[in-house]
C-alpha atoms as a PDB file:
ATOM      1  CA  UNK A   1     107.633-104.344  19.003  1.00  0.00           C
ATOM      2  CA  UNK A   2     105.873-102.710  21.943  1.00  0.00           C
ATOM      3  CA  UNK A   3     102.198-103.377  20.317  1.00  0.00           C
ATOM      4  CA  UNK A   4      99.960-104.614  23.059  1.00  0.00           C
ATOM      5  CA  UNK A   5     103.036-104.193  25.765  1.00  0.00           C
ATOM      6  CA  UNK A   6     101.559-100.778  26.942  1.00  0.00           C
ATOM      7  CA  UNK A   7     105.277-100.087  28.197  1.00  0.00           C
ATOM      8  CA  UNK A   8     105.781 -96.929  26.158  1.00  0.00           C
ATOM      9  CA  UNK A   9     106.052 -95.985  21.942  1.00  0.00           C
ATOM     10  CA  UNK A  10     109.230 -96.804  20.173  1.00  0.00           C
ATOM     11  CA  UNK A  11     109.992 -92.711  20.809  1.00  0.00           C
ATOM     12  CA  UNK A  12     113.302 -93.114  19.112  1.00  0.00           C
ATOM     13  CA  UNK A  13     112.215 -94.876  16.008  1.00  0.00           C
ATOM     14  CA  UNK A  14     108.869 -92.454  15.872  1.00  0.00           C
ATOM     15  CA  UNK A  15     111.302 -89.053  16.060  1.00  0.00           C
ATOM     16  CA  UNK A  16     113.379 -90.672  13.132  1.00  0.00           C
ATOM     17  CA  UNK A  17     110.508 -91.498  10.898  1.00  0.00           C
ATOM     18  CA  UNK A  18     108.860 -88.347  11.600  1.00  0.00           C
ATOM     19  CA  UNK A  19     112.157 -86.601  10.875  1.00  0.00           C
ATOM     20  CA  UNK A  20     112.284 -88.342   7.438  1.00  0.00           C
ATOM     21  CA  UNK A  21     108.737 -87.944   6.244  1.00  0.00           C
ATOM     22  CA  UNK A  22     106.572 -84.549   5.353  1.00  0.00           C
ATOM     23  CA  UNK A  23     103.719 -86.731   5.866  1.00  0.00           C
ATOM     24  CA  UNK A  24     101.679 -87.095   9.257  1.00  0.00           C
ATOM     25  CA  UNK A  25     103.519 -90.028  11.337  1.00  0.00           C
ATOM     26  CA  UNK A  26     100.754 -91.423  14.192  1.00  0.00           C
ATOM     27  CA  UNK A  27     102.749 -93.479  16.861  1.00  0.00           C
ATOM     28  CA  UNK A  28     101.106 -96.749  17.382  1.00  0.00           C
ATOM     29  CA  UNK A  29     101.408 -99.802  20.039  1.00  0.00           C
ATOM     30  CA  UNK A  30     102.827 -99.200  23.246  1.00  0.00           C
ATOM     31  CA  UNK A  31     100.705 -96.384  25.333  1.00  0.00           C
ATOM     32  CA  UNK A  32      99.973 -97.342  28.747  1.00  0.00           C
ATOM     33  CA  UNK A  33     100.382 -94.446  30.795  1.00  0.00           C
ATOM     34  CA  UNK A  34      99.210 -90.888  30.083  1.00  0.00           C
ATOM     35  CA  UNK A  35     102.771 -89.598  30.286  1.00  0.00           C
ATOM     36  CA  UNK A  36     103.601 -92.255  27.414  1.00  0.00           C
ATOM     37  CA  UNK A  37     101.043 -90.428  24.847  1.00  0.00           C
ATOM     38  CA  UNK A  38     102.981 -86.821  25.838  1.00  0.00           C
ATOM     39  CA  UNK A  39     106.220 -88.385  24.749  1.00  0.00           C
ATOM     40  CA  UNK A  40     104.954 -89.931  21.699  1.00  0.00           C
ATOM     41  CA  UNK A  41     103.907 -86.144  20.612  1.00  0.00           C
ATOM     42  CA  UNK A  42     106.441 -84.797  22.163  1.00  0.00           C
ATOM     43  CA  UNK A  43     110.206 -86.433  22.170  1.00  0.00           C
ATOM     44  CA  UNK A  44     108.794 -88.933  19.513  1.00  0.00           C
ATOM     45  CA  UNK A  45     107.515 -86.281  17.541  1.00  0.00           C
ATOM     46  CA  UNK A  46     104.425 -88.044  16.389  1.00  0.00           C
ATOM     47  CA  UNK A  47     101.676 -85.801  14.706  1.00  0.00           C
ATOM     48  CA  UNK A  48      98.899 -87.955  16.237  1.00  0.00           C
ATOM     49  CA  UNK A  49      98.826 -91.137  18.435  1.00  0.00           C
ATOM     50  CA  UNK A  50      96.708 -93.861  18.690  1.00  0.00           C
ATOM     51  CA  UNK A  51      95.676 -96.343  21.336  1.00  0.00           C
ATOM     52  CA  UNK A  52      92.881 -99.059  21.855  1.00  0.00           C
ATOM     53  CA  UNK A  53      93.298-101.178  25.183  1.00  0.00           C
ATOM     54  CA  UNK A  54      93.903 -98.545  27.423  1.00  0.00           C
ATOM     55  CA  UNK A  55      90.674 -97.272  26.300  1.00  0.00           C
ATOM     56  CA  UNK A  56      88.356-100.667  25.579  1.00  0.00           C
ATOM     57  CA  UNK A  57      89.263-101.568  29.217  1.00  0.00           C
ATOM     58  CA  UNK A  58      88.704 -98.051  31.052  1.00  0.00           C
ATOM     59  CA  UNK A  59      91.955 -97.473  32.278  1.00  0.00           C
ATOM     60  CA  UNK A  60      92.537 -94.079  30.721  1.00  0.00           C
ATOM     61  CA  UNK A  61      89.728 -92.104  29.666  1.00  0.00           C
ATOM     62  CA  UNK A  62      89.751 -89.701  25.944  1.00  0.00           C
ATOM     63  CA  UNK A  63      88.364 -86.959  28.245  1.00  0.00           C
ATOM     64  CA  UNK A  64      91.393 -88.131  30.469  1.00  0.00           C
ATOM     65  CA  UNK A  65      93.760 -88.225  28.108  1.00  0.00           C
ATOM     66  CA  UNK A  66      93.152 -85.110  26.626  1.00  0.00           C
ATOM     67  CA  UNK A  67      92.876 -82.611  29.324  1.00  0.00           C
ATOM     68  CA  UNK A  68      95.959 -84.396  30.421  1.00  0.00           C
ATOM     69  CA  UNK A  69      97.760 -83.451  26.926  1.00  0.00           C
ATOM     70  CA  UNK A  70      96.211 -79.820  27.170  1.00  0.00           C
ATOM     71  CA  UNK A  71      97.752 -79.286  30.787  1.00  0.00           C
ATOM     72  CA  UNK A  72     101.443 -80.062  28.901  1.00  0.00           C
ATOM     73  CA  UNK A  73     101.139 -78.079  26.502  1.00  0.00           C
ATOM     74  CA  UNK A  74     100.288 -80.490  23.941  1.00  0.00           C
ATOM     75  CA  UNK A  75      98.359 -78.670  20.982  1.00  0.00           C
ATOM     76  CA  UNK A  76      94.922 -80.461  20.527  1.00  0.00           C
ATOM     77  CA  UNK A  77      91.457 -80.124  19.974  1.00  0.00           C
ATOM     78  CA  UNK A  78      89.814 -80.474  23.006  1.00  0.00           C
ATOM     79  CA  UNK A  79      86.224 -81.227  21.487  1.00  0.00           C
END
């Protein structure tokens, strides 16, 4: 439901499925902000997330993104 809203991931619904499954769950729809991607990995404990307009249009940056993750402690690859 929050697909294209960039108002945040469904972090309860994420942290259930991911809960559930022994598979890798990747939040999708919903990251605006930089702090939204930490809680997807983080409270929504999401394995990966993924993003597309926040991107396409500039207003966060990978290299952003990822140095942002890195500084909260987020395990990543950084290259």
């Amino acid at each position: 439901d929050n697909d294209g809203h960039q108002d945040g991931f469904e972090l309860e619904l994420t942290a259930t499925v991911s809960g559930m499954l022994k598979i890798p769950v990747i939040a999708s729809g919903g990251g605006g902000t930089l702090d939204h991607f930490c809680d997807a990995l983080t409270l929504g404990k999401a394995d990966a997330v993924l993003a597309a307009s926040v991107f396409h249009f500039n207003e966060i940056t990978i290299a952003e993104l990822k140095e942002f993750l890195n500084k909260s402690n987020v395990p990543m690859r950084m290259t």
